[in-house]
C-alpha atoms as a PDB file:
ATOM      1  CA  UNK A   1     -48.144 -57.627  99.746  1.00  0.00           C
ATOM      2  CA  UNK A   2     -46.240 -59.060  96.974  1.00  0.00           C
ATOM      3  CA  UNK A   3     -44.218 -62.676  98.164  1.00  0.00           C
ATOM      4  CA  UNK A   4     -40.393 -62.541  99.162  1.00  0.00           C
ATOM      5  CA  UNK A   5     -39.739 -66.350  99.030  1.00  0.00           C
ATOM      6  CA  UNK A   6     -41.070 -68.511  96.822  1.00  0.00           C
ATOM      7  CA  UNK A   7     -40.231 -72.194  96.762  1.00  0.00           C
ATOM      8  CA  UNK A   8     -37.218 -72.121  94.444  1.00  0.00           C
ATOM      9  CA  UNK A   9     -35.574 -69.310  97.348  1.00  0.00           C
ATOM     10  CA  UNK A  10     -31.739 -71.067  98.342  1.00  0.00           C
ATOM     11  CA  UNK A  11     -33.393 -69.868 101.977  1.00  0.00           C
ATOM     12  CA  UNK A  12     -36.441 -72.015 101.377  1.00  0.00           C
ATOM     13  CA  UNK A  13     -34.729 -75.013 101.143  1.00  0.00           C
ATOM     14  CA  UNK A  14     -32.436 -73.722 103.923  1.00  0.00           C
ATOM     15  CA  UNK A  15     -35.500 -72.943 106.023  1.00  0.00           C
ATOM     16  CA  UNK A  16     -37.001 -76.474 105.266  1.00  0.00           C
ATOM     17  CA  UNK A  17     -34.206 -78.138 106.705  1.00  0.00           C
ATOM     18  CA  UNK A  18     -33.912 -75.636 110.097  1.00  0.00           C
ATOM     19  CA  UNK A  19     -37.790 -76.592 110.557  1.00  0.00           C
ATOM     20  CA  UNK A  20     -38.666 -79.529 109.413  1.00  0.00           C
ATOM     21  CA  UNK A  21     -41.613 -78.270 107.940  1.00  0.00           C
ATOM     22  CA  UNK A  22     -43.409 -79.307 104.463  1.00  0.00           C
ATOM     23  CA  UNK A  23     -42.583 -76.761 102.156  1.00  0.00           C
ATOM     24  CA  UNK A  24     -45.245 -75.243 101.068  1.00  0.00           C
ATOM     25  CA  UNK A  25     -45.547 -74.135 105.293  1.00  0.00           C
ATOM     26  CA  UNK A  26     -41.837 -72.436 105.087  1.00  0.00           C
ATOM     27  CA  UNK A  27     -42.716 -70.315 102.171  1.00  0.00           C
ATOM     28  CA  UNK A  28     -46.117 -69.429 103.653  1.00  0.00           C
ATOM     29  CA  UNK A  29     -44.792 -68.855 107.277  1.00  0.00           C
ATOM     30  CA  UNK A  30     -41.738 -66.834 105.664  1.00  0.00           C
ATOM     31  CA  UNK A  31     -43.394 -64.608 103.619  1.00  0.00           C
ATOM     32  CA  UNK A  32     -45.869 -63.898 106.624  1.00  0.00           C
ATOM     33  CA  UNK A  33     -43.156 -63.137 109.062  1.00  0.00           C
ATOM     34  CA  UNK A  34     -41.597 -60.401 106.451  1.00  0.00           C
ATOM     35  CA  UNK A  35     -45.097 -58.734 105.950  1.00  0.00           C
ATOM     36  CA  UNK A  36     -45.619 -58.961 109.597  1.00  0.00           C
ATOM     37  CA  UNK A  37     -42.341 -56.740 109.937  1.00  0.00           C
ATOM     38  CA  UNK A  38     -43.108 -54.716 106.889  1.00  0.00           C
ATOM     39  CA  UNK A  39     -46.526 -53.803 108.536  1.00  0.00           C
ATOM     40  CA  UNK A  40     -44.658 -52.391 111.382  1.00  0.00           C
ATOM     41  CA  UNK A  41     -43.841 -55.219 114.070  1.00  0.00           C
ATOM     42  CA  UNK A  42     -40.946 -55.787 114.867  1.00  0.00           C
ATOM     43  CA  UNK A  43     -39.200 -59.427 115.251  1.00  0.00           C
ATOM     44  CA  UNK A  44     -40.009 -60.139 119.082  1.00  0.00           C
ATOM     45  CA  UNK A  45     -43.441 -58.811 118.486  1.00  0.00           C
ATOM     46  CA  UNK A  46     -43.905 -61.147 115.851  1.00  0.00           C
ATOM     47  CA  UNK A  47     -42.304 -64.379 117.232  1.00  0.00           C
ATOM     48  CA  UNK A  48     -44.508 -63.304 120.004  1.00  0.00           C
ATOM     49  CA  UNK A  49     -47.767 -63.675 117.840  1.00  0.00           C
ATOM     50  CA  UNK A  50     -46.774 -66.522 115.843  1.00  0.00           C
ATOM     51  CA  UNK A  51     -46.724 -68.198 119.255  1.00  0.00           C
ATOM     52  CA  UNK A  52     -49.739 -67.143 120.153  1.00  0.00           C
ATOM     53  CA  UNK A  53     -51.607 -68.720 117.039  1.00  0.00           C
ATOM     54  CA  UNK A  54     -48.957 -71.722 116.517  1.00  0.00           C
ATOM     55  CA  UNK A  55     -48.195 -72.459 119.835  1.00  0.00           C
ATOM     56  CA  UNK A  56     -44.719 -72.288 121.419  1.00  0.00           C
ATOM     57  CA  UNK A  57     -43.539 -75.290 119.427  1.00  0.00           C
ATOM     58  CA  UNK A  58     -44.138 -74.715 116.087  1.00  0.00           C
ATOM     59  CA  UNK A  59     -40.339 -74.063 114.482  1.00  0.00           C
ATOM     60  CA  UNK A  60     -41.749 -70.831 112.154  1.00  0.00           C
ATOM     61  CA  UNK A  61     -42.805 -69.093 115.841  1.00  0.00           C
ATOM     62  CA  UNK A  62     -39.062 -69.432 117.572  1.00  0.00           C
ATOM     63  CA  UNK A  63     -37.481 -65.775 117.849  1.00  0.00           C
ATOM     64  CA  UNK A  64     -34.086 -67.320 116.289  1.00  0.00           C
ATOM     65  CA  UNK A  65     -35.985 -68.050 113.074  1.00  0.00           C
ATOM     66  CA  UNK A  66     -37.838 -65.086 112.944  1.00  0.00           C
ATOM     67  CA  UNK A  67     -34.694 -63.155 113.056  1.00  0.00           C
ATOM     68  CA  UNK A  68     -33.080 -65.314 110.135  1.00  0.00           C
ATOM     69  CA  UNK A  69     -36.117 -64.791 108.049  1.00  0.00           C
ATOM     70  CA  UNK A  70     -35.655 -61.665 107.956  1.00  0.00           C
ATOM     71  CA  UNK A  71     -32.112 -61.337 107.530  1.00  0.00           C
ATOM     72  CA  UNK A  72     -32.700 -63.732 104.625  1.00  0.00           C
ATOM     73  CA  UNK A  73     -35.374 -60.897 103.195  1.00  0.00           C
ATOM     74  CA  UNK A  74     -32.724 -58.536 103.396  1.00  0.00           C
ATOM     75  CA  UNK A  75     -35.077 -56.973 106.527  1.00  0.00           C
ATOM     76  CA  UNK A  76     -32.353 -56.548 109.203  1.00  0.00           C
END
């Protein structure tokens, strides 16, 4: 599927800052999350998963950002 964010996205930089994370991980894990909810899951489902294969304390797998990513994608 065709990227959403891309590293010049106001949300990128917004998401940086809420995670922590280098970029180049915020525009990856963002543009996952909205083609894991374009694909058909929906946002607990896919916190749920990114938990799974992060672990519980990566920032990209915490339901709240999940949520915002896709609000930001124009999603929900």
């Amino acid at each position: 599927m065709r990227p959403v964010f891309d590293s010049n996205h106001k949300a990128v930089r917004e998401g940086i800052s809420k995670t922590k994370m280098a970029p180049d991980q915020v525009v990856m894990a963002m543009n996952s999350i909205t083609d894991s909810y374009d694909a058909g899951l929906c946002p607990a489902d896919i916190a749920k998963s990114r938990k799974g294969f992060l672990g519980s304390r990566n920032p990209s797998a915490q339901p709240a950002f999940v949520s915002w990513v896709l609000r930001q994608a124009g999603r929900c």
